[in-house]
C-alpha atoms as a PDB file:
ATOM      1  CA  UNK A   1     -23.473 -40.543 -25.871  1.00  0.00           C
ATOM      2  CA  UNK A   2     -25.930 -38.624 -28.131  1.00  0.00           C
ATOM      3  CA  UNK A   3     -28.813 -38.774 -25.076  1.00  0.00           C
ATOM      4  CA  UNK A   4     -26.125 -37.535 -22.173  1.00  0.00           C
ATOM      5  CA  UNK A   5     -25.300 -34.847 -24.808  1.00  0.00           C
ATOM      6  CA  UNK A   6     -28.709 -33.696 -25.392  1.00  0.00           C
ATOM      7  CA  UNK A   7     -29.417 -34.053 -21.408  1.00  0.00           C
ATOM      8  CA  UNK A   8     -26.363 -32.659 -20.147  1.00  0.00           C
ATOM      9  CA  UNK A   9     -23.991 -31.139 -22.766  1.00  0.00           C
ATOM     10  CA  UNK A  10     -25.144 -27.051 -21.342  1.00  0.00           C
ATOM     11  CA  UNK A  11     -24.176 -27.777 -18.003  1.00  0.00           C
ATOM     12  CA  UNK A  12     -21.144 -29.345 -19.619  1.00  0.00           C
ATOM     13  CA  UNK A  13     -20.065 -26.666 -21.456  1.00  0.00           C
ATOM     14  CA  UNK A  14     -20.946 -23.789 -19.191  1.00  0.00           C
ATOM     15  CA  UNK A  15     -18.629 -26.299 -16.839  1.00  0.00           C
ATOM     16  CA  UNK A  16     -15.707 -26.039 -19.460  1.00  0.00           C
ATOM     17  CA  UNK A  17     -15.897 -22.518 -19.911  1.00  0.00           C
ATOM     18  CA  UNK A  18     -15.849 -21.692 -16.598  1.00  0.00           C
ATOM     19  CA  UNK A  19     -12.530 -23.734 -16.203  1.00  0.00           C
ATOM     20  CA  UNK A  20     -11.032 -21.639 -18.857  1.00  0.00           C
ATOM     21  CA  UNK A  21     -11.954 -18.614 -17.403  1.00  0.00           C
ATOM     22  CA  UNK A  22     -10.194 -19.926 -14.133  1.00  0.00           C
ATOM     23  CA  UNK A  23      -7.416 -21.152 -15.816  1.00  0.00           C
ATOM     24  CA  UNK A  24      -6.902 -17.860 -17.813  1.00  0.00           C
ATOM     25  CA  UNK A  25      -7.090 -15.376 -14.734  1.00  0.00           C
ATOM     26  CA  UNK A  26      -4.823 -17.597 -12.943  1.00  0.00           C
ATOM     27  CA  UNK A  27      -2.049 -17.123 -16.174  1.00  0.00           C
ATOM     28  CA  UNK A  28      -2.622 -13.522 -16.377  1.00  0.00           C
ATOM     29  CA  UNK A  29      -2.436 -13.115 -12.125  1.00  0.00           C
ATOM     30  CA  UNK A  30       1.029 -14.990 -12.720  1.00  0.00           C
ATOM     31  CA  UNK A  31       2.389 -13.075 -15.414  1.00  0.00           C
ATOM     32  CA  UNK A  32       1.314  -9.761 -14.189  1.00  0.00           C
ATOM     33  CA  UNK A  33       2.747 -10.513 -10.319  1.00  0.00           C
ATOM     34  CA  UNK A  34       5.775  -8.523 -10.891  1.00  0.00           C
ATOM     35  CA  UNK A  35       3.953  -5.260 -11.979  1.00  0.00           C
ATOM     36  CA  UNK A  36       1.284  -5.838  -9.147  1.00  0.00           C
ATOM     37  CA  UNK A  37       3.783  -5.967  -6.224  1.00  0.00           C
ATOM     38  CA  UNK A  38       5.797  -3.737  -5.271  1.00  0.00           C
ATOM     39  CA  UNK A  39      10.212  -3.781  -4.872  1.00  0.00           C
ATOM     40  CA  UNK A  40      10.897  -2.922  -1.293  1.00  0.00           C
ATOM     41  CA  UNK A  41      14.571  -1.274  -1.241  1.00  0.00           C
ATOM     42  CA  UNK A  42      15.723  -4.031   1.851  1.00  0.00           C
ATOM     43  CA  UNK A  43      19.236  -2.171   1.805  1.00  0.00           C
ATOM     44  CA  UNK A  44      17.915   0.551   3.756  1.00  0.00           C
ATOM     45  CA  UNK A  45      16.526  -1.830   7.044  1.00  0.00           C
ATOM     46  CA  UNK A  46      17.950  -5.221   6.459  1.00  0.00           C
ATOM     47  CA  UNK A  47      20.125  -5.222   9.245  1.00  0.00           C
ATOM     48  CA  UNK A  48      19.395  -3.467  12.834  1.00  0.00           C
ATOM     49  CA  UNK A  49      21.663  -5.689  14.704  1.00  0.00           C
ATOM     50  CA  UNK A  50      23.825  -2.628  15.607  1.00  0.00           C
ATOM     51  CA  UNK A  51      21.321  -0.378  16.721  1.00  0.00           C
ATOM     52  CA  UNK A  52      19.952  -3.530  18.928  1.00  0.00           C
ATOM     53  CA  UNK A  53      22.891  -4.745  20.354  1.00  0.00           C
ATOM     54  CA  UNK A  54      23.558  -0.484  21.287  1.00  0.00           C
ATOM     55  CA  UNK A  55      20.539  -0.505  22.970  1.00  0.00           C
ATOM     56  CA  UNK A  56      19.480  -4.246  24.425  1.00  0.00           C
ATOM     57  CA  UNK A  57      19.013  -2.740  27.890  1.00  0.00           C
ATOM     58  CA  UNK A  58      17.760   0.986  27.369  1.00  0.00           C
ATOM     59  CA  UNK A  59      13.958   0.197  27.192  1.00  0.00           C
ATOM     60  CA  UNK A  60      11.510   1.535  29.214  1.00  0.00           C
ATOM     61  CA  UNK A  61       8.848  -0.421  31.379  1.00  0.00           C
ATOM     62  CA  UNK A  62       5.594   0.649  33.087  1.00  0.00           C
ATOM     63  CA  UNK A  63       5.103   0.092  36.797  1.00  0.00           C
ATOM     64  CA  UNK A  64       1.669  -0.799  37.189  1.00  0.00           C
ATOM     65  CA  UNK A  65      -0.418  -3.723  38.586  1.00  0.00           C
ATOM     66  CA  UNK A  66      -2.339  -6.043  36.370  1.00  0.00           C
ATOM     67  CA  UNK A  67      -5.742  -4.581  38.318  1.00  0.00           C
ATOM     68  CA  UNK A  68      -6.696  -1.569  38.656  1.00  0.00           C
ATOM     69  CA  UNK A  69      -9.461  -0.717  41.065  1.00  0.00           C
ATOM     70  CA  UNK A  70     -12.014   1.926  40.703  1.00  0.00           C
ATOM     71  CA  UNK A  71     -14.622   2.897  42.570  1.00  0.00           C
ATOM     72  CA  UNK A  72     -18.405   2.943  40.902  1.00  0.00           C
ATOM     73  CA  UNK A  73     -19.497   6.738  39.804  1.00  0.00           C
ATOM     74  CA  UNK A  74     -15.967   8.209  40.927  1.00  0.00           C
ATOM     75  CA  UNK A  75     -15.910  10.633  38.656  1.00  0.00           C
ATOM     76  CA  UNK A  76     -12.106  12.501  39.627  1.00  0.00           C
ATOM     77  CA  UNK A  77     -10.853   8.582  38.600  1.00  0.00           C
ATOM     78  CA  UNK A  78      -8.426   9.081  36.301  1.00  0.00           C
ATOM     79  CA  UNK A  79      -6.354   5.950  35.223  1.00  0.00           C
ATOM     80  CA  UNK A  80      -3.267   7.783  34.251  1.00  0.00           C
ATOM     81  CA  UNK A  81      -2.637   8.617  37.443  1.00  0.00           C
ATOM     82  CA  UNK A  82      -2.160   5.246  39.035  1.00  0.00           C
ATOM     83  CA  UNK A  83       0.714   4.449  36.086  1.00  0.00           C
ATOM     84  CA  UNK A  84       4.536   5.133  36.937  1.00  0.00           C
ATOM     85  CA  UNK A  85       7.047   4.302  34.236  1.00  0.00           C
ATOM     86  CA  UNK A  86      10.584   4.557  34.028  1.00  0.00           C
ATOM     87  CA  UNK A  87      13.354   4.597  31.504  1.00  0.00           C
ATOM     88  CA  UNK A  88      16.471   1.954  31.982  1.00  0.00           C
ATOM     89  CA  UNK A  89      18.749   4.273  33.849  1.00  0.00           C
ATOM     90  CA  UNK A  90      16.153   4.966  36.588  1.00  0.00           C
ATOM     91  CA  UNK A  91      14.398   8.581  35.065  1.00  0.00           C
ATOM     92  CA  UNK A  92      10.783   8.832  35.458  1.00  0.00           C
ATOM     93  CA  UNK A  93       9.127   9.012  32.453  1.00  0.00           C
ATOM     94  CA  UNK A  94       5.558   8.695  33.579  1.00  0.00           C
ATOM     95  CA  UNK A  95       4.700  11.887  31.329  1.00  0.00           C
ATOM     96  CA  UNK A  96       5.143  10.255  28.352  1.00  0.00           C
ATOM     97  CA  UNK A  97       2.401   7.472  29.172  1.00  0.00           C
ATOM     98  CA  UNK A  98      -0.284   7.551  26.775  1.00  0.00           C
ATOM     99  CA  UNK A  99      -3.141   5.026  27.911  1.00  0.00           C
ATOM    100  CA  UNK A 100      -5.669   3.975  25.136  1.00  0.00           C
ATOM    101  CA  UNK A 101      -8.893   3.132  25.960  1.00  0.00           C
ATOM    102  CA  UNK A 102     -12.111   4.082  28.039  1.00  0.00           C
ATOM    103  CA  UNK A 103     -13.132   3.123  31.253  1.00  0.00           C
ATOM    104  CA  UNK A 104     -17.005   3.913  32.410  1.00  0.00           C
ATOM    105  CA  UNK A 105     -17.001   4.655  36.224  1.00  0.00           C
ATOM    106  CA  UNK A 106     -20.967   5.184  35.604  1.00  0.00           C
ATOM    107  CA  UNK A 107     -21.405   1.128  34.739  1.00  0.00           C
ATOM    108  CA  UNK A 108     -19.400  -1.388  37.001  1.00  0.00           C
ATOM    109  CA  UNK A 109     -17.782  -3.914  34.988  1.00  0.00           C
ATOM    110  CA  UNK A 110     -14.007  -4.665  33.911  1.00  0.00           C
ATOM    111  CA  UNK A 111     -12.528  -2.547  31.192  1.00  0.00           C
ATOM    112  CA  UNK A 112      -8.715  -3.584  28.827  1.00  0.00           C
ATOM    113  CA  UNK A 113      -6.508  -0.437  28.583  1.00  0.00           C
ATOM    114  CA  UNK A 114      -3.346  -0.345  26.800  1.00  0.00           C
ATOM    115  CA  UNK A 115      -0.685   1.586  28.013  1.00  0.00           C
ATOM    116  CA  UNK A 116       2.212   2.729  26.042  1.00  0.00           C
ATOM    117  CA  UNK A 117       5.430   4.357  26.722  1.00  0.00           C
ATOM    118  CA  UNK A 118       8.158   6.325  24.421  1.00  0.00           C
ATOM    119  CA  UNK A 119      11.749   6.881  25.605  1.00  0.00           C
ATOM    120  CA  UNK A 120      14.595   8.701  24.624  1.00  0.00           C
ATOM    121  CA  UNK A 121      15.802   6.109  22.535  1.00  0.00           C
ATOM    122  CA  UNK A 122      12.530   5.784  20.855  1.00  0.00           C
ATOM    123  CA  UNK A 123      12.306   2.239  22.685  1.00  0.00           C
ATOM    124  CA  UNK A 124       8.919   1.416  23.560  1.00  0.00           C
ATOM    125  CA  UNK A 125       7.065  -0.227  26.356  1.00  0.00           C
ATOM    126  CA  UNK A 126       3.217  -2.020  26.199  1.00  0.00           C
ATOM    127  CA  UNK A 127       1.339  -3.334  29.044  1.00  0.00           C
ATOM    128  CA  UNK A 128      -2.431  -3.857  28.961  1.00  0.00           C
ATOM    129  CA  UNK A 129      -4.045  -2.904  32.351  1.00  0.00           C
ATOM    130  CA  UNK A 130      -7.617  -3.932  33.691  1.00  0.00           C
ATOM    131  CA  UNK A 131      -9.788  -1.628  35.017  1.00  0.00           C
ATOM    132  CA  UNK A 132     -12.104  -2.853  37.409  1.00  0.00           C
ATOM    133  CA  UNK A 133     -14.682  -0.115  37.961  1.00  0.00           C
ATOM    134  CA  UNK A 134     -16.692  -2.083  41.085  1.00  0.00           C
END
């Protein structure tokens, strides 16, 4: 016992401390959880049944193929333009598109962009296009 002492007892208790210290951060971690988090007030949204059952078929939705075609160095290509959208009762709300994303007619290739739609209702609509610039 006395030689695996002498050979090994520092890596031993370097190997205990280090335990400890584990052992002590988890305690304080546990202890402290309460202060760390924070209390969400789950009155205020924890139930929007009404407002989704008012408005189940009011959302928008974007008219637009899954492919997009552009031609290589056209430089009056402007993806917004080839986007419709509508709200549920039929209104065109193309204006309020917003498209995200950036499409290089100077290098052919396929580019993602997302396109995103607000109604009245504050309802919105994603679709992700791709632009084929060819």
């Amino acid at each position: 016992m006395q030689l695996f002492l002498n050979e090994h007892g520092e890596a031993l208790l370097y190997g205990i401390i280090g335990t400890l210290t584990v052992a002590l951060i988890g305690v304080v971690l546990v202890t402290k959880w309460k202060t760390i988090t924070p209390v969400y007030n789950v009155a205020i949204s924890s139930d929007s049944s009404s407002f989704a059952n008012a408005n189940k078929d009011k959302h928008p939705s974007i008219q637009v193929g899954d492919i997009i075609y552009a031609d290589y160095n056209d430089a009056s290509f402007d993806v917004s333009q080839h986007i419709k959208a509508k709200d549920w009762d039929g209104k065109d709300i193309t204006s309020n598109v917003k498209t995200y994303g950036q499409v290089d007619v100077s290098k052919k290739g396929i580019y993602r962009v997302k396109c995103l739609v607000t109604n009245d209702y504050s309802m919105v609509c994603t679709k992700y296009v791709s632009v084929m610039v060819e």
